[in-house]
Protein backbone atom coordinates (compact mmCIF):
# COMPACT_ATOMS: atom_id res chain seq x y z
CA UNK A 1 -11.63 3.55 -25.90
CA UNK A 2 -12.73 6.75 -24.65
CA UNK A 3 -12.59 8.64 -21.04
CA UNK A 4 -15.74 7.93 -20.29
CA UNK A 5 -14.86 3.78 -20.30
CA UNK A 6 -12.30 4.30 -17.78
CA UNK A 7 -14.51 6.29 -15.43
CA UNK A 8 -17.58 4.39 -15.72
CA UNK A 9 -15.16 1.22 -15.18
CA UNK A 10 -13.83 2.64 -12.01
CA UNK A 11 -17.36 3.51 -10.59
CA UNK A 12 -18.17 -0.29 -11.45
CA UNK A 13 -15.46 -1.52 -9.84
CA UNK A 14 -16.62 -1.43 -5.99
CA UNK A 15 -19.58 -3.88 -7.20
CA UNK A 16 -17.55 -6.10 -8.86
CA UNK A 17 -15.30 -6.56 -5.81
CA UNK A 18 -18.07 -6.78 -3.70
CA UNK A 19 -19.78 -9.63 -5.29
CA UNK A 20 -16.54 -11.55 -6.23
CA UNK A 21 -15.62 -11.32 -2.83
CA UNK A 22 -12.44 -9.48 -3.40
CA UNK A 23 -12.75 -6.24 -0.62
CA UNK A 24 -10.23 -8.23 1.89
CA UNK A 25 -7.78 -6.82 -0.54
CA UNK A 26 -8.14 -3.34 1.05
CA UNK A 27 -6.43 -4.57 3.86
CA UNK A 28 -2.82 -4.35 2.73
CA UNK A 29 -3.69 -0.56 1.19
CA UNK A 30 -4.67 0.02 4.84
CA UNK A 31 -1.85 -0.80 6.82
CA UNK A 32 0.45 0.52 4.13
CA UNK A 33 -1.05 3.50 4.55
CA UNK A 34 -0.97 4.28 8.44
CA UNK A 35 2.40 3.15 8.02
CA UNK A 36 3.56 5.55 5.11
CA UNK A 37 1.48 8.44 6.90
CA UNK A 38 3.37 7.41 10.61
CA UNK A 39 6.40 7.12 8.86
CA UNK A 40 6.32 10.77 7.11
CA UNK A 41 4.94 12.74 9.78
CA UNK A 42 7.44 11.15 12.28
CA UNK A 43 10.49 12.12 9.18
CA UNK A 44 8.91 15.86 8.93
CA UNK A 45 8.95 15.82 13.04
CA UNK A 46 12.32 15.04 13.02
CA UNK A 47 13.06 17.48 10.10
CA UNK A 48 11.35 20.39 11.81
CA UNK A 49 13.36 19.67 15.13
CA UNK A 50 16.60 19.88 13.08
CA UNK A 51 15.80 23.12 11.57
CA UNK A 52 14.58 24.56 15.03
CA UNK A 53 18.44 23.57 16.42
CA UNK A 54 19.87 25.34 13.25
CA UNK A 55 18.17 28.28 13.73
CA UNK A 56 18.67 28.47 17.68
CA UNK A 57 22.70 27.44 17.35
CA UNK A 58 22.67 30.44 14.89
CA UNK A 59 20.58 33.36 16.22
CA UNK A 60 20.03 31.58 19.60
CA UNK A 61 17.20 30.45 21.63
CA UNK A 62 13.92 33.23 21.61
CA UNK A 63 13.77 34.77 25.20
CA UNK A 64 10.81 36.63 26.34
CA UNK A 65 12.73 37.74 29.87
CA UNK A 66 13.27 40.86 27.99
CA UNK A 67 9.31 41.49 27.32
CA UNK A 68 8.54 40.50 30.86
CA UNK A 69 10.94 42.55 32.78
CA UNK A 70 10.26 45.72 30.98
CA UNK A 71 14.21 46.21 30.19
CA UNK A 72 14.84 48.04 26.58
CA UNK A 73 12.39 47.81 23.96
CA UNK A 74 14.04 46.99 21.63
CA UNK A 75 15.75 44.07 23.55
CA UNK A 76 12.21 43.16 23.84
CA UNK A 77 11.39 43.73 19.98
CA UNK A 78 14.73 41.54 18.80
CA UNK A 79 13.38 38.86 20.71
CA UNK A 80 10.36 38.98 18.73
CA UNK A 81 11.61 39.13 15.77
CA UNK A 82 13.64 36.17 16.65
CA UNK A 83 10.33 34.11 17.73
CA UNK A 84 8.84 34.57 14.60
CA UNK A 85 11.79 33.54 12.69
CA UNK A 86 11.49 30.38 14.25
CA UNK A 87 8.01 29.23 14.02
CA UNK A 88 8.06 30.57 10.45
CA UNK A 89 11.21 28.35 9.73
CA UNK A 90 9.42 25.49 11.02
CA UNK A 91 6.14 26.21 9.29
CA UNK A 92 7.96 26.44 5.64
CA UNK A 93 10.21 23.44 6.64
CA UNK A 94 6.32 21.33 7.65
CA UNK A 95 4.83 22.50 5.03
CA UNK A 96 7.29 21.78 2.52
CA UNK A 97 8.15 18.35 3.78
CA UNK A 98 3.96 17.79 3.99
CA UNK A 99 3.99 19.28 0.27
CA UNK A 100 6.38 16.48 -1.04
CA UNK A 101 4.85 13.74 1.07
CA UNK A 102 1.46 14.23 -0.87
CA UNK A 103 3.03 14.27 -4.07
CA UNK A 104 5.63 11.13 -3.17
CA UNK A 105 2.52 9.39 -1.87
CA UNK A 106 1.26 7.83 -5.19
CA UNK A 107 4.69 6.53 -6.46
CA UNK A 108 4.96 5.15 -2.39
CA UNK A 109 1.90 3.41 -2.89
CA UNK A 110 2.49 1.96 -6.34
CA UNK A 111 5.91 0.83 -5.54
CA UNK A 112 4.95 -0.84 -2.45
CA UNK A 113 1.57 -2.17 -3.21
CA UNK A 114 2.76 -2.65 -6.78
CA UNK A 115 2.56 -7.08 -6.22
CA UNK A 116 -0.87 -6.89 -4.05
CA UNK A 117 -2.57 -4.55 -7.06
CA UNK A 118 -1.14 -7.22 -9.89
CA UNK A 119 -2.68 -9.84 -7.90
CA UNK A 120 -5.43 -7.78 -7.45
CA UNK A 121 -5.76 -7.32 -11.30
CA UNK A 122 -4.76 -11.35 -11.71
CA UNK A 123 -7.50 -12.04 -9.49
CA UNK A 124 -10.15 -9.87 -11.69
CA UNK A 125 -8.93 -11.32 -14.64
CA UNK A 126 -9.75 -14.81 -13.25
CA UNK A 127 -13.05 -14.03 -12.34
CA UNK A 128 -14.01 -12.93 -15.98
CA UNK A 129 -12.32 -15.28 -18.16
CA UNK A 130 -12.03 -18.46 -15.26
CA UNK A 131 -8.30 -18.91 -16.13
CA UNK A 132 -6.69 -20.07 -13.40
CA UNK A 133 -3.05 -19.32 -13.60
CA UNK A 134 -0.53 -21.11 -10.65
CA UNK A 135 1.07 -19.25 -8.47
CA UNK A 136 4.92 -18.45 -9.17
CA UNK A 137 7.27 -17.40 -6.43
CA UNK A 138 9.72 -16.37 -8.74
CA UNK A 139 7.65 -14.58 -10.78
CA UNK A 140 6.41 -12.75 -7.06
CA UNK A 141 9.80 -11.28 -6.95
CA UNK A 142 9.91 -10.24 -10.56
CA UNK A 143 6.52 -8.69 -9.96
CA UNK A 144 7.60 -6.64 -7.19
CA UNK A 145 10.72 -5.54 -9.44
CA UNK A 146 8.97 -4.60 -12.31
CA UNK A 147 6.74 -2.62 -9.86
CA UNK A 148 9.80 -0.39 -8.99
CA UNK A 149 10.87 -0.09 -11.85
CA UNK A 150 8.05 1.14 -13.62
CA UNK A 151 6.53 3.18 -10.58
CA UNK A 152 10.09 4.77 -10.81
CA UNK A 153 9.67 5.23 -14.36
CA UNK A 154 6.71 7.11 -14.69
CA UNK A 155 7.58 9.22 -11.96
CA UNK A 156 10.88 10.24 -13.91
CA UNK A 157 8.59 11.20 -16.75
CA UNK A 158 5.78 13.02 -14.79
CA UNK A 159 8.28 14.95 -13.15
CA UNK A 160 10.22 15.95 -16.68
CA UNK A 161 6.64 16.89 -17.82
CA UNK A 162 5.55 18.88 -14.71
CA UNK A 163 8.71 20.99 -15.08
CA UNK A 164 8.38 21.10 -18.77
CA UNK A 165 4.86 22.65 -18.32
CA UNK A 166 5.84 24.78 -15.10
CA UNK A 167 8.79 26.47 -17.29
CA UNK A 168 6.62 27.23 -20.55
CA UNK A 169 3.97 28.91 -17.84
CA UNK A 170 5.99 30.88 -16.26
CA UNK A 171 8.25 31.74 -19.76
CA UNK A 172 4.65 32.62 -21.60
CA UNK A 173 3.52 34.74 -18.26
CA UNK A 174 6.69 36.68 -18.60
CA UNK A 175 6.08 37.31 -22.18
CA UNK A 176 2.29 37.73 -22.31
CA UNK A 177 1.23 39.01 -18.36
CA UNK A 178 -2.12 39.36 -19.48
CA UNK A 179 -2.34 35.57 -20.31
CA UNK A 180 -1.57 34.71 -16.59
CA UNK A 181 -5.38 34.62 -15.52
CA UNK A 182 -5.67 31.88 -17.88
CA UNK A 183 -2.38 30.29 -17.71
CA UNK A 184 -2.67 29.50 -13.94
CA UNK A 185 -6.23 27.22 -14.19
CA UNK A 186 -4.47 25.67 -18.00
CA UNK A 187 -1.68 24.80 -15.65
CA UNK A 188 -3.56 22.97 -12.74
CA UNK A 189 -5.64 21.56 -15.45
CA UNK A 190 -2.20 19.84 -17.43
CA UNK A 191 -0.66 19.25 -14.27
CA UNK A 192 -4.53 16.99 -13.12
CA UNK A 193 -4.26 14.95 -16.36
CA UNK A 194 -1.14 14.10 -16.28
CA UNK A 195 -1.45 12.89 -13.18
CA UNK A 196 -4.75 10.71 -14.14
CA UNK A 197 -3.02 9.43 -17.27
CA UNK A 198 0.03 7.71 -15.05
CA UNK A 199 -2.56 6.43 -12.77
CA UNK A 200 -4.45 4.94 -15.47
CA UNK A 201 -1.38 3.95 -17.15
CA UNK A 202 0.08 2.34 -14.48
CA UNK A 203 -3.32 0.14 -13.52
CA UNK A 204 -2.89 -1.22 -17.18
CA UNK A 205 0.79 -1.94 -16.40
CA UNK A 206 -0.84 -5.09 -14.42
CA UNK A 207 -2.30 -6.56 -17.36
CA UNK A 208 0.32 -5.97 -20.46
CA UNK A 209 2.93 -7.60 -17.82
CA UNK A 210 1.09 -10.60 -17.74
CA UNK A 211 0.99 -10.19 -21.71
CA UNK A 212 5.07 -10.27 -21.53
CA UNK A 213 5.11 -6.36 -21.92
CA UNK A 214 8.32 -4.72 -20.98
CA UNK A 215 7.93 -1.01 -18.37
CA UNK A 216 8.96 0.71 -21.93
CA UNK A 217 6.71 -1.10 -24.12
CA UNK A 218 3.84 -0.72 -21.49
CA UNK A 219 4.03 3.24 -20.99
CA UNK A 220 4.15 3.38 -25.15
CA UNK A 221 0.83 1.12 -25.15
CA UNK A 222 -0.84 3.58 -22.53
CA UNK A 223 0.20 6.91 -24.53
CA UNK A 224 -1.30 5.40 -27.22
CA UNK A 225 -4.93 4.99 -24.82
CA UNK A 226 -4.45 7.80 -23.53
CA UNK A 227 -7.39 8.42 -23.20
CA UNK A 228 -8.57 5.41 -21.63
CA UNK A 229 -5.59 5.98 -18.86
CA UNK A 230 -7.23 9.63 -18.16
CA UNK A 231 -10.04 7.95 -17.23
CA UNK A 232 -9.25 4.65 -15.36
CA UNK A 233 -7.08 7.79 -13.55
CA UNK A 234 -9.36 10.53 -12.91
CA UNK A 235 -11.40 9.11 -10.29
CA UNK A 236 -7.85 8.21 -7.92
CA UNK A 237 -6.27 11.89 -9.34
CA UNK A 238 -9.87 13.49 -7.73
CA UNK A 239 -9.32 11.93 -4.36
CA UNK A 240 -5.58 13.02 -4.34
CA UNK A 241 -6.27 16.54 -4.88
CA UNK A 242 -8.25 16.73 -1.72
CA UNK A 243 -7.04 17.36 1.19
CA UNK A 244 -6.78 15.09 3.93
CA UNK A 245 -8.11 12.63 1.96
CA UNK A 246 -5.17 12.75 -0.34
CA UNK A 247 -3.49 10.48 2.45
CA UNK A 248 -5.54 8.69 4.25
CA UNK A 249 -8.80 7.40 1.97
CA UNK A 250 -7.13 7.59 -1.22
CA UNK A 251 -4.09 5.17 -0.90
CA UNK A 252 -7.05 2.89 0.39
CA UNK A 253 -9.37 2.70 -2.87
CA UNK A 254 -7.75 4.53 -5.44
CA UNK A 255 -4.93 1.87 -6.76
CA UNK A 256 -7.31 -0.89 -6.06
CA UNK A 257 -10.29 0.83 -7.65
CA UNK A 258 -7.88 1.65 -10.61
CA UNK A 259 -6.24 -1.51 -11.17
CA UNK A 260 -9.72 -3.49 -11.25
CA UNK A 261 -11.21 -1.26 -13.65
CA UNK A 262 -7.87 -1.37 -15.58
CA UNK A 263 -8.96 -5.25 -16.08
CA UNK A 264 -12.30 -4.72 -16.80
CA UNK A 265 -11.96 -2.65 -19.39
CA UNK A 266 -8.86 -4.41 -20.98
CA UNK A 267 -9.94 -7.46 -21.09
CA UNK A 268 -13.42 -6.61 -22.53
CA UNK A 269 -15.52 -5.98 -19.45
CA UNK A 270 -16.40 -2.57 -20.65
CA UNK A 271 -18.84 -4.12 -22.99
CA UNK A 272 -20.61 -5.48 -19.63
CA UNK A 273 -20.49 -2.02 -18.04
CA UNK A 274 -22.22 -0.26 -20.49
């Protein structure tokens, strides 16, 4: 299976829900995600604020009296100098803290939405084959296990990957500076698949763990569709990459969008989409 299967999947995959009756499940992506996105902002407020009282306990609190009294300039300038620490500590501190949220956000969303996506992906499965499987408390709670587990998996092996890539760009800049023009854009361009092909990957997950596939067994299966991951990916690695969207829209459709199409295509629905 190619790319283009997983993209054209995910494009079909709005229909599908629509006519099966299946949007309610954009619910729980909703709340999760004004709760993740209260949650983080109120964690980098908090942050920020505990920076500021560093930085004030240390060089003290910024004081304009100086500026406004016309005492010695450079009383005056110090004070400056000092206010500009301050909202530039806070700024990196934000910014940084905003930086990780965005990339924590996916893994957030997997883990926690991990058993509404597989029933999500049950629930497609149903529809095409009319298998009717009964529902399984016990195998709920393994469901929400195995989503932790495997979210937590991937992200261990993104992250080695990122790094790997990050190192060998910067180690082939240092060696060959007139390769960085093209280094930089190869870079973002390794760093955007990778990200599609966990998506994708972990959207199959859903099915090969009904199949009795273990996390290990499933990321193996997915390297070798690689391709097909990229593309069941691409569409939710697109609306992560811009911003604003990246956490508020995205977290909505992407993992549902993904996990559907996953289902379509695995379980021979891409022969219908074409």
């Amino acid at each position: 299976m190619k790319i283009r299967d997983g993209i054209l999947a995910t494009l079909k995959a709005v229909p599908f829900l629509a006519s099966n009756g299946l949007l309610i499940w954009f619910l729980p992506a909703v709340f999760l995600t004004v709760a993740l996105s209260f949650g983080a902002f109120s964690i980098i407020d908090i942050a920020v604020d505990f920076a500021d009282r560093i930085y004030a306990d240390k060089f003290g609190e910024p004081s304009w009296v100086a500026c406004e009294q016309g005492l010695i300039l450079l009383d005056c300038l110090e004070q400056m100098f000092r206010a500009v620490g301050s909202y530039m500590l806070s700024f990196v501190v934000w910014l940084g803290l905003f930086w990780l949220k965005i990339k924590l956000m996916k893994y957030l969303v997997l883990i926690f939405l991990g058993p509404v996506m597989a029933i999500l992906s049950e629930l497609t499965e149903q529809k095409m084959t009319g298998i009717v499987r009964p529902f399984s408390l016990s195998h709920f709670i393994l469901d929400i296990f195995r989503g932790v587990k495997t979210a937590l998996l991937y992200f261990c092996v993104e992250l080695f990957l990122g790094l790997f890539l990050l190192v060998l760009g910067v180690i082939a800049g240092v060696m060959f500076p007139v390769l960085l023009p093209f280094i930089a854009p190869l870079e973002l361009l390794l760093a955007f698949i990778l990200g599609a092909f966990f998506y994708g990957a972990a959207s199959m997950d859903y099915v090969w763990e009904r199949e009795g596939a273990g996390a290990v067994e499933s990321i193996c299966k997915a390297f070798k569709l690689r391709s097909l991951a990229v593309g069941l990916g691409s569409v939710f690695a697109v609306l992560m990459a811009i911003p604003i969207v990246n956490f508020t829209l995205a977290p909505i459709f992407g993992p549902a969008l993904t996990a559907v199409a996953a289902t379509l295509v695995l379980k021979r629905g891409a022969r219908k989409l074409r």
